[in-house]
N, C-alpha and C. Protein backbone atom coordinates (compact mmCIF):
# COMPACT_ATOMS: atom_id res chain seq x y z
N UNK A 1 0.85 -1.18 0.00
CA UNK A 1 0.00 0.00 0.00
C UNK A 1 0.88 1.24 0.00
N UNK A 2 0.42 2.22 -0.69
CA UNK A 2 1.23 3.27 -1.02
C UNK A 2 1.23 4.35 0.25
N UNK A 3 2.06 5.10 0.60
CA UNK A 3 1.92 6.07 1.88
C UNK A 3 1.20 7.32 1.28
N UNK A 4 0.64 8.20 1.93
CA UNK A 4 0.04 9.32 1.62
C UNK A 4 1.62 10.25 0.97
N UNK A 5 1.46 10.98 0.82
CA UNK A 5 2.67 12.43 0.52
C UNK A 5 2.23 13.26 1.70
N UNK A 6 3.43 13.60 2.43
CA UNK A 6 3.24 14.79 3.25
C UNK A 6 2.66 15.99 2.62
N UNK A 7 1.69 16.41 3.64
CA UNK A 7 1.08 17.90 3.01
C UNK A 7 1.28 18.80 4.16
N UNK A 8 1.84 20.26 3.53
CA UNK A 8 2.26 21.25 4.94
C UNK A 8 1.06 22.04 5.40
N UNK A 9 -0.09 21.72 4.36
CA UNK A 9 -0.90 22.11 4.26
C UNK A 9 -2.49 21.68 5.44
N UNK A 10 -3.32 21.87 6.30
CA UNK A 10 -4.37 21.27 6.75
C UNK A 10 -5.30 21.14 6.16
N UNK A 11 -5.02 20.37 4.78
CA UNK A 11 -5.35 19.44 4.26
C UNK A 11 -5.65 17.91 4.07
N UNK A 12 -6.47 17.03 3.70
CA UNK A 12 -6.12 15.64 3.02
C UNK A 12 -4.89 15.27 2.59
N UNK A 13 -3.81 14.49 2.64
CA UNK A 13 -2.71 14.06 1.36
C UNK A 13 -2.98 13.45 0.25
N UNK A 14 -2.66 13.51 -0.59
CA UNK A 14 -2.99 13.08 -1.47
C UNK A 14 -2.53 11.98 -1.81
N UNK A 15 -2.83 10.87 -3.07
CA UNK A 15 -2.20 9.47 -2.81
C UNK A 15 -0.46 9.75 -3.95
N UNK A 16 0.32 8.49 -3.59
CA UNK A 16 1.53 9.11 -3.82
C UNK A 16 1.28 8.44 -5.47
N UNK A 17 1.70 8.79 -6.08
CA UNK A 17 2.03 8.00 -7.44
C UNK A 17 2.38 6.67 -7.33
N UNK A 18 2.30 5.95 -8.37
CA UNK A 18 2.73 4.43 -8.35
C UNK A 18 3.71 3.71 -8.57
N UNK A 19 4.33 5.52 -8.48
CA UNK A 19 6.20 4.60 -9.12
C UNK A 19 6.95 4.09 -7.45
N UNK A 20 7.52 3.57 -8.08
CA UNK A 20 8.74 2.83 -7.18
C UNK A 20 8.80 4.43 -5.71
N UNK A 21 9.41 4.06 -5.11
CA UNK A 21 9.92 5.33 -4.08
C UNK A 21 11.50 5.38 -4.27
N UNK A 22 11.74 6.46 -4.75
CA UNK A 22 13.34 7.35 -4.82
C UNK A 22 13.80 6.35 -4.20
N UNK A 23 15.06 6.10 -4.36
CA UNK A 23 16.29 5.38 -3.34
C UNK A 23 16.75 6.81 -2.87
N UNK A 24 17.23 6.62 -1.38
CA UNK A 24 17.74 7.13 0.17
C UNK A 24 18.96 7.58 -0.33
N UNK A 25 19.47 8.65 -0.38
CA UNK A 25 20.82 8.87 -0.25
C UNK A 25 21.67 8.52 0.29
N UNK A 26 22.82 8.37 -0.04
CA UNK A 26 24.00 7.08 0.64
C UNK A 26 24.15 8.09 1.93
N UNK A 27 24.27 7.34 2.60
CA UNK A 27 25.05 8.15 4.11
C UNK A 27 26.09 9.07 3.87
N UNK A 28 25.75 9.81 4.91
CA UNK A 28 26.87 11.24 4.55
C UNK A 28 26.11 12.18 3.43
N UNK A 29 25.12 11.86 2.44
CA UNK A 29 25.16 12.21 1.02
C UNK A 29 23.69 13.28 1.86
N UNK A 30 23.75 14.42 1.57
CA UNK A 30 22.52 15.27 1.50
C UNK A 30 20.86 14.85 0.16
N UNK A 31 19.92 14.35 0.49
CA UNK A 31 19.00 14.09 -0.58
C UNK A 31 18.84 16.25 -1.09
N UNK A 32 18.49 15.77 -2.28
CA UNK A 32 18.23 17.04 -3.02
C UNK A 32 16.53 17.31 -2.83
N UNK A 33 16.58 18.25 -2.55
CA UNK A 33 15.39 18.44 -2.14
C UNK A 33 14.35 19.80 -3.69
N UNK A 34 13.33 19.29 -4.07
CA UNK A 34 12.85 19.76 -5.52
C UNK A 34 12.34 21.09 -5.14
N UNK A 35 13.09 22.19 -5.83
CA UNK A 35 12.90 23.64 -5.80
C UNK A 35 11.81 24.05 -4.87
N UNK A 36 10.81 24.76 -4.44
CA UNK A 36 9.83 25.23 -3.47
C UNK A 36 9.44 25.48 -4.72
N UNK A 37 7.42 25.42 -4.98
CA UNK A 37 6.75 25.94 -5.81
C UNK A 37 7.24 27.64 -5.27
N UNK A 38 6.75 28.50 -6.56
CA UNK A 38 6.48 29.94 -6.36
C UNK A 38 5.01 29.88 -6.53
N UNK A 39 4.40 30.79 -4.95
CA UNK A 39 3.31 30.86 -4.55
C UNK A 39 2.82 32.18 -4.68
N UNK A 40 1.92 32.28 -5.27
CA UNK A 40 0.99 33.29 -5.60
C UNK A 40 0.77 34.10 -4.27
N UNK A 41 0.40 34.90 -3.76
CA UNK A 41 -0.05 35.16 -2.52
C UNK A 41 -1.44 35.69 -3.23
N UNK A 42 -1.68 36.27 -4.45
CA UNK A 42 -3.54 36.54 -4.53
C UNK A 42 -3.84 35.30 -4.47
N UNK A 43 -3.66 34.48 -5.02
CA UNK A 43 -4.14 33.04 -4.99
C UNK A 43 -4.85 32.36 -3.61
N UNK A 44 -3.80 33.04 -2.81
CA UNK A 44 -4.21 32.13 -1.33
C UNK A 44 -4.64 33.08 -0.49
N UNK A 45 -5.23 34.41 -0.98
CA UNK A 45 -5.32 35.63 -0.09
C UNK A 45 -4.61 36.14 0.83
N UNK A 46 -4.82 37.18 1.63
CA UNK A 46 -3.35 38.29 1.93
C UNK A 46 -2.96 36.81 2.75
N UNK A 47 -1.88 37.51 2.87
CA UNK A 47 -0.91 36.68 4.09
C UNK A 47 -0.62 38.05 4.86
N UNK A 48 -1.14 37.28 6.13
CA UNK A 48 -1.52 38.37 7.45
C UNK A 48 -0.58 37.90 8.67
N UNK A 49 -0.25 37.91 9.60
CA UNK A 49 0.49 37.52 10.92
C UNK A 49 -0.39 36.82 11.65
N UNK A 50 -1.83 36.69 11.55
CA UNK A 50 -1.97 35.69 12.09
C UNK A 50 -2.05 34.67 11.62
N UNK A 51 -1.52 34.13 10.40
CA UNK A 51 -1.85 33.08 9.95
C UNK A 51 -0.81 31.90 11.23
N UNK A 52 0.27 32.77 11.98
CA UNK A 52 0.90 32.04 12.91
C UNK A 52 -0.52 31.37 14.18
N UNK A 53 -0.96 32.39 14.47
CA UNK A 53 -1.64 32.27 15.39
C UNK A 53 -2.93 30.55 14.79
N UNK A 54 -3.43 31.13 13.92
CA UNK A 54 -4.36 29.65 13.30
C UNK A 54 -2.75 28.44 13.44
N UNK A 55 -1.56 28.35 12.90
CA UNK A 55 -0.80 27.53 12.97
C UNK A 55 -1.31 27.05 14.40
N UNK A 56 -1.00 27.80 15.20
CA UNK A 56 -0.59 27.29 16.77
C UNK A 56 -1.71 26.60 16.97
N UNK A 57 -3.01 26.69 17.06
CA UNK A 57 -3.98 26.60 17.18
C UNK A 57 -4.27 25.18 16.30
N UNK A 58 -4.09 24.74 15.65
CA UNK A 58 -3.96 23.49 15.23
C UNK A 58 -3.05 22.71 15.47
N UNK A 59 -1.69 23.19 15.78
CA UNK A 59 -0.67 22.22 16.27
C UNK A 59 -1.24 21.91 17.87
N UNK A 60 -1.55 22.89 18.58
CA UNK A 60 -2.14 22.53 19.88
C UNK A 60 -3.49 21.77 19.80
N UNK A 61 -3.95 21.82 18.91
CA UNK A 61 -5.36 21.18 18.63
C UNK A 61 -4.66 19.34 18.24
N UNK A 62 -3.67 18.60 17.81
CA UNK A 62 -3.14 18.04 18.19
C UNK A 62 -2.55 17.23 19.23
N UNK A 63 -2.54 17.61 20.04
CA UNK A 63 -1.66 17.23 21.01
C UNK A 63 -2.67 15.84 21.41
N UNK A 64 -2.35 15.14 21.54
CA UNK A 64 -2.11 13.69 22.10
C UNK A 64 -3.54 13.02 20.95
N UNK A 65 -3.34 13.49 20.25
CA UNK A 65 -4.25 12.32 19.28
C UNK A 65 -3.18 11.68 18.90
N UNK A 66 -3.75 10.99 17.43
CA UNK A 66 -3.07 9.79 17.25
C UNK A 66 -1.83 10.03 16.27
N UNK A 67 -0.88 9.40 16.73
CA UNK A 67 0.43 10.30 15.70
C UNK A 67 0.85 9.66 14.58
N UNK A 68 -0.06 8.54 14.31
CA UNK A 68 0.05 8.04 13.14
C UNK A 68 -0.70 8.73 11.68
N UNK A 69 -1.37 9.89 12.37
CA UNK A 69 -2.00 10.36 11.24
C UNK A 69 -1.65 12.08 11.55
N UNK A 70 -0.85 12.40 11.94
CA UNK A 70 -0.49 14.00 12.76
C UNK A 70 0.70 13.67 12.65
N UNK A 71 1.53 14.75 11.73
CA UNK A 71 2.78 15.02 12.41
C UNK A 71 3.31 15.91 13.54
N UNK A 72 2.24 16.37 13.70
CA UNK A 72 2.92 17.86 15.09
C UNK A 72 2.39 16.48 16.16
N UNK A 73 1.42 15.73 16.07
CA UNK A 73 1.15 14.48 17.13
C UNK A 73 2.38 14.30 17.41
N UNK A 74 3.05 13.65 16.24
CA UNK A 74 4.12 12.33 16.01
C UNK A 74 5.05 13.37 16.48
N UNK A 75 5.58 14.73 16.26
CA UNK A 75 6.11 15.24 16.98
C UNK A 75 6.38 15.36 18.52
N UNK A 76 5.05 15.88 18.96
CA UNK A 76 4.75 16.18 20.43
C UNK A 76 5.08 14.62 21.12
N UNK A 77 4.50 13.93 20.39
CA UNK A 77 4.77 12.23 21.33
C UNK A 77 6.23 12.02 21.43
N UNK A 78 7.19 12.43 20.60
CA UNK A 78 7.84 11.90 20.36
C UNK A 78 9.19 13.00 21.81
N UNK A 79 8.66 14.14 22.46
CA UNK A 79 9.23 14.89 23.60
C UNK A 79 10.05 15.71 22.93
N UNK A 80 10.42 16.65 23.85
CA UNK A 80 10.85 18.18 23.72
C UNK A 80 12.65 17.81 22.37
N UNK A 81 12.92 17.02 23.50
CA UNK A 81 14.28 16.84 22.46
C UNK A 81 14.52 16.46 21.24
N UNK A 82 13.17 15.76 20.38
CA UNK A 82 13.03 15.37 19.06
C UNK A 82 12.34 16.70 18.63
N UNK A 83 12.01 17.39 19.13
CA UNK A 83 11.25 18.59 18.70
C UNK A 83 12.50 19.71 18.60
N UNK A 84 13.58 19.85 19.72
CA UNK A 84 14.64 20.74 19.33
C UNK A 84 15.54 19.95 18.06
N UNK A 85 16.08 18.84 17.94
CA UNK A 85 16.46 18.84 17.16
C UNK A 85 15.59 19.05 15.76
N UNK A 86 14.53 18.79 15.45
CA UNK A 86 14.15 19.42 14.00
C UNK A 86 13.81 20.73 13.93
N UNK A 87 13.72 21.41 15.21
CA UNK A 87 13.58 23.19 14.79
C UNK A 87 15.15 23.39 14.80
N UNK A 88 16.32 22.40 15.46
CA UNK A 88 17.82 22.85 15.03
C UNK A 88 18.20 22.46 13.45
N UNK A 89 17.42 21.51 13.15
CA UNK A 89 17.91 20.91 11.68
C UNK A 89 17.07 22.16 10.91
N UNK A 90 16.22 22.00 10.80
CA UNK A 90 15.37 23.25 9.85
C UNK A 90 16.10 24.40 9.85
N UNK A 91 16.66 24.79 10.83
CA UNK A 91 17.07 26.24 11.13
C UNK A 91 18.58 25.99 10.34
N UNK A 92 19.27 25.16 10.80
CA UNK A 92 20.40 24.80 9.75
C UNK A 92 19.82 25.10 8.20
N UNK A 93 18.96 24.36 7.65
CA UNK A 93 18.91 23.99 6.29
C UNK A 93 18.51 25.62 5.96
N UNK A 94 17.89 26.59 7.03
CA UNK A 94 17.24 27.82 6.38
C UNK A 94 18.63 28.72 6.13
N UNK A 95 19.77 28.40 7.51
CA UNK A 95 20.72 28.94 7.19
C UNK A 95 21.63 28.99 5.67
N UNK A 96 21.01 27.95 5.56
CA UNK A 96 22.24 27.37 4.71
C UNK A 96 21.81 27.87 2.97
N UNK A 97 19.81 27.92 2.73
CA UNK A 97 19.80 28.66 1.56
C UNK A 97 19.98 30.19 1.86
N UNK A 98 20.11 30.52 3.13
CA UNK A 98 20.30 31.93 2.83
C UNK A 98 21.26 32.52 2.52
N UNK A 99 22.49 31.89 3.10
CA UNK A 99 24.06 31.90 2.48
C UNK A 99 23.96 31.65 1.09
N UNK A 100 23.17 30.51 0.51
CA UNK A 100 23.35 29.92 -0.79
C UNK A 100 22.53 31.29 -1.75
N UNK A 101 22.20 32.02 -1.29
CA UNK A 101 21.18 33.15 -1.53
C UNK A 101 20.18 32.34 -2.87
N UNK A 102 19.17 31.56 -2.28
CA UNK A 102 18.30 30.81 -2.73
C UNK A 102 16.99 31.16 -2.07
N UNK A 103 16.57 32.43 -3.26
CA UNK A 103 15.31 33.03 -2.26
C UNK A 103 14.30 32.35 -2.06
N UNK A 104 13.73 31.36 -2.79
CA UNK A 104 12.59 30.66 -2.66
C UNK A 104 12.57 29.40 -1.49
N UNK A 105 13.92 28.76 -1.51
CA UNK A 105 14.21 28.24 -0.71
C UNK A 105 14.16 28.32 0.65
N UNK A 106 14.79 29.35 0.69
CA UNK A 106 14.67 30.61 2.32
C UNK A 106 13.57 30.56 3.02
N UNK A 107 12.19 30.91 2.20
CA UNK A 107 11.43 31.30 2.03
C UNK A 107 10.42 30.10 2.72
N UNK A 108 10.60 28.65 2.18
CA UNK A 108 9.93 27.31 2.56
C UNK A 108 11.12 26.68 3.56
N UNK A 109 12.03 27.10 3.51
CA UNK A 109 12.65 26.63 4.82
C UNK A 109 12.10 27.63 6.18
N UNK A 110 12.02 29.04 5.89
CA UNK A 110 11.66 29.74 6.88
C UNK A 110 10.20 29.18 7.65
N UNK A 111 9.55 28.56 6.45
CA UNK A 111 7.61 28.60 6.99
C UNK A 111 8.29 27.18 7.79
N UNK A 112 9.34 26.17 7.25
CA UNK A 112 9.92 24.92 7.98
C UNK A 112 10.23 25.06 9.52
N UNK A 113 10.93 26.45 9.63
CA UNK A 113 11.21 26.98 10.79
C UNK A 113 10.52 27.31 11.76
N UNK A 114 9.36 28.38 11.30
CA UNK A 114 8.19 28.33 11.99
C UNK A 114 7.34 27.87 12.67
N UNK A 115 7.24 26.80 11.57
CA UNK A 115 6.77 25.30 12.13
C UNK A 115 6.92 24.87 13.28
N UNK A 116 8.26 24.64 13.41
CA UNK A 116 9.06 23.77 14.48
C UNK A 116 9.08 24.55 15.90
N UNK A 117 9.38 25.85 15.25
CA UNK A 117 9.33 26.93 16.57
C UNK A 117 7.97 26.59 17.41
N UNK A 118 7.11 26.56 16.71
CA UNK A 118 5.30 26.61 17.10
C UNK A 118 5.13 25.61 18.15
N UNK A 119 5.53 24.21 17.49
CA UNK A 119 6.00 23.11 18.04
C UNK A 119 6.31 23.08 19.10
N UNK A 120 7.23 23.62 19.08
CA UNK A 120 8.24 23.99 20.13
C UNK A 120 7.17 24.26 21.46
N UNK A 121 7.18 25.82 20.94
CA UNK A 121 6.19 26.49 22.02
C UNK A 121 5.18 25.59 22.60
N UNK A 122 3.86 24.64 21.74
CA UNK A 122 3.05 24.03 22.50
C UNK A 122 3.57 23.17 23.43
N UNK A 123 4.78 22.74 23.41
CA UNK A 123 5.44 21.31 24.20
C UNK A 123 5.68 22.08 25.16
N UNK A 124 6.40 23.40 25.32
CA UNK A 124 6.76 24.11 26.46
C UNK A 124 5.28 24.69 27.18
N UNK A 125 4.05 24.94 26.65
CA UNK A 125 2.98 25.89 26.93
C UNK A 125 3.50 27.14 26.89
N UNK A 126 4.21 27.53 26.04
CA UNK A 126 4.53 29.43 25.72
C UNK A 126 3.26 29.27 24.59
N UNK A 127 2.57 30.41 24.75
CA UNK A 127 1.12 30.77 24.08
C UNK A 127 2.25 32.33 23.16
N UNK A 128 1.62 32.17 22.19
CA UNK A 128 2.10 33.09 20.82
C UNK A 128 1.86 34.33 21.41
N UNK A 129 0.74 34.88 22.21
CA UNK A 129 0.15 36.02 22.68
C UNK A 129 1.74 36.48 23.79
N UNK A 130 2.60 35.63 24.48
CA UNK A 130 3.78 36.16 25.39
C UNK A 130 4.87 36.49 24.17
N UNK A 131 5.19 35.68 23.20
CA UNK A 131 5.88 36.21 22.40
C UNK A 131 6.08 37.34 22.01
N UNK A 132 4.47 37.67 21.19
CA UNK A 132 3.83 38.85 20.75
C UNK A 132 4.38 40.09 21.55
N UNK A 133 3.97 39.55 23.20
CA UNK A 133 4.12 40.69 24.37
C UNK A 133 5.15 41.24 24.48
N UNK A 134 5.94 40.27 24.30
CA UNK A 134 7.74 40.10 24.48
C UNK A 134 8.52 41.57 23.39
N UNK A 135 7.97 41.01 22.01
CA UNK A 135 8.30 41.35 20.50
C UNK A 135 7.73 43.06 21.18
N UNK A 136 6.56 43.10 21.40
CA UNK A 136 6.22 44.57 21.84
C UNK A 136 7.01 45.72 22.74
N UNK A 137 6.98 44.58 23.91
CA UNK A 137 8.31 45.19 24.89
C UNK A 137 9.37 45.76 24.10
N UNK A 138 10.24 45.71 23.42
CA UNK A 138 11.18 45.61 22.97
C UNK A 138 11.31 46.00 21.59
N UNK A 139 9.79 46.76 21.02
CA UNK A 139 9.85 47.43 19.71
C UNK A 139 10.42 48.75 20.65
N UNK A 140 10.88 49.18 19.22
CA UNK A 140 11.36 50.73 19.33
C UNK A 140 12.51 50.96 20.30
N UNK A 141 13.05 49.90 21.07
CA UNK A 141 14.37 49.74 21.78
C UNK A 141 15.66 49.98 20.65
N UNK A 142 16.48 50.30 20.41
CA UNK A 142 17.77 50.15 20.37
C UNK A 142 18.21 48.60 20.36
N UNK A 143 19.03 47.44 19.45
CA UNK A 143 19.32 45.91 19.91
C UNK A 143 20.62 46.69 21.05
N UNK A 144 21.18 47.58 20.68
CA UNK A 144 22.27 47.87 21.81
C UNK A 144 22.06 48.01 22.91
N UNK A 145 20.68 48.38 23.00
CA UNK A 145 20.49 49.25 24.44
C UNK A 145 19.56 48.08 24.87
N UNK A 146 18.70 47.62 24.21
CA UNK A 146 18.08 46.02 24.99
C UNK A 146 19.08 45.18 25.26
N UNK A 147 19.94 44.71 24.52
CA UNK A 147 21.22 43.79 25.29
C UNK A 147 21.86 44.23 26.23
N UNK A 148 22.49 45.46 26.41
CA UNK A 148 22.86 46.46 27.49
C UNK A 148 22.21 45.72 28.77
N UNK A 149 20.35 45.80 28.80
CA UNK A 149 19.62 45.91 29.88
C UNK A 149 19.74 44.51 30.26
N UNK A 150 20.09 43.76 29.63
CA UNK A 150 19.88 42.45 30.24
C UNK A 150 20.35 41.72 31.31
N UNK A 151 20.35 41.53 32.36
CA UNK A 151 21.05 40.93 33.55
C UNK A 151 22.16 40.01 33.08
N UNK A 152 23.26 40.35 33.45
CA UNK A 152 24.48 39.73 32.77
C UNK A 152 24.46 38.25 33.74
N UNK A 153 24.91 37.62 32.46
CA UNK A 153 25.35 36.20 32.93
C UNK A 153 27.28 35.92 34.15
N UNK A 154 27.00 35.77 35.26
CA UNK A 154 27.77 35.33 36.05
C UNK A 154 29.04 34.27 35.31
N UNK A 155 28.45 33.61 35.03
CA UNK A 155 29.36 32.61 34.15
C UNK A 155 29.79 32.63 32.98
N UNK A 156 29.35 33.96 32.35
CA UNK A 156 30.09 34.33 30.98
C UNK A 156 31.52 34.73 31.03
């Protein structure tokens, strides 16, 4: 039986084609991963800031169903430390088209990033709204003068 195709989408997957499945890249070997579509944004209407907020809200809407059919499930089941390492791997791979200056790439690695961050947050219970609070605090600061304020580390 064929596996669904991952969709990033909260959507259905769709069924995979009937060919064979790619062979695995040899160890050590990076798989190539197929360009990011270029996405319309009229197509899918504005893209607003909260579209984070609906994210969260479904990844938390998740949590302890069944993780055979959920990946933020199969995530969350799987504890905090399988969850840092793929918001550390994602964040690598975003680094890495942005050096490669591969805008589209950037671009679907960044929403990759996001992702994971979100993730992140529900496993910890940080709600998007402290972030937000946080991000507010700290508009219109100076980065010099907010690092300045910060209670210095003893052990640095």
């Amino acid at each position: 039986m064929a596996k669904p195709e991952k969709s990033r989408k909260n959507t259905p997957a769709k069924a995979a084609p009937s060919k064979a499945a790619p062979a695995k890249p040899a160890p050590g070997k990076a798989a190539h991963k197929a360009p990011a579509a270029t996405i319309k944004i009229e197509a899918i209407g504005p893209a607003t800031p909260d579209v984070l907020d609906r994210l969260f809200a479904v990844v938390e809407s998740r949590r302890g169903t069944d993780p055979s059919v959920s990946h933020s499930a199969r995530l969350l089941a799987r504890g905090r430390r399988k969850i840092a390492q793929k918001f550390g791997e994602e964040a690598v791979e975003c680094l890495i088209e942005a050096v490669a200056g591969n805008r589209e790439e950037l671009i679907s690695e960044s929403a990759d990033v996001l992702y994971h961050l979100i993730v992140m947050w529900v496993d910890a219970g940080v709600q998007p709204a402290e972030i937000w609070a946080e991000l507010l605090r700290r508009e219109g600061t100076s980065g010099v003068a907010e690092k300045a304020a910060r209670p210095r580390d003893p052990l640095a």
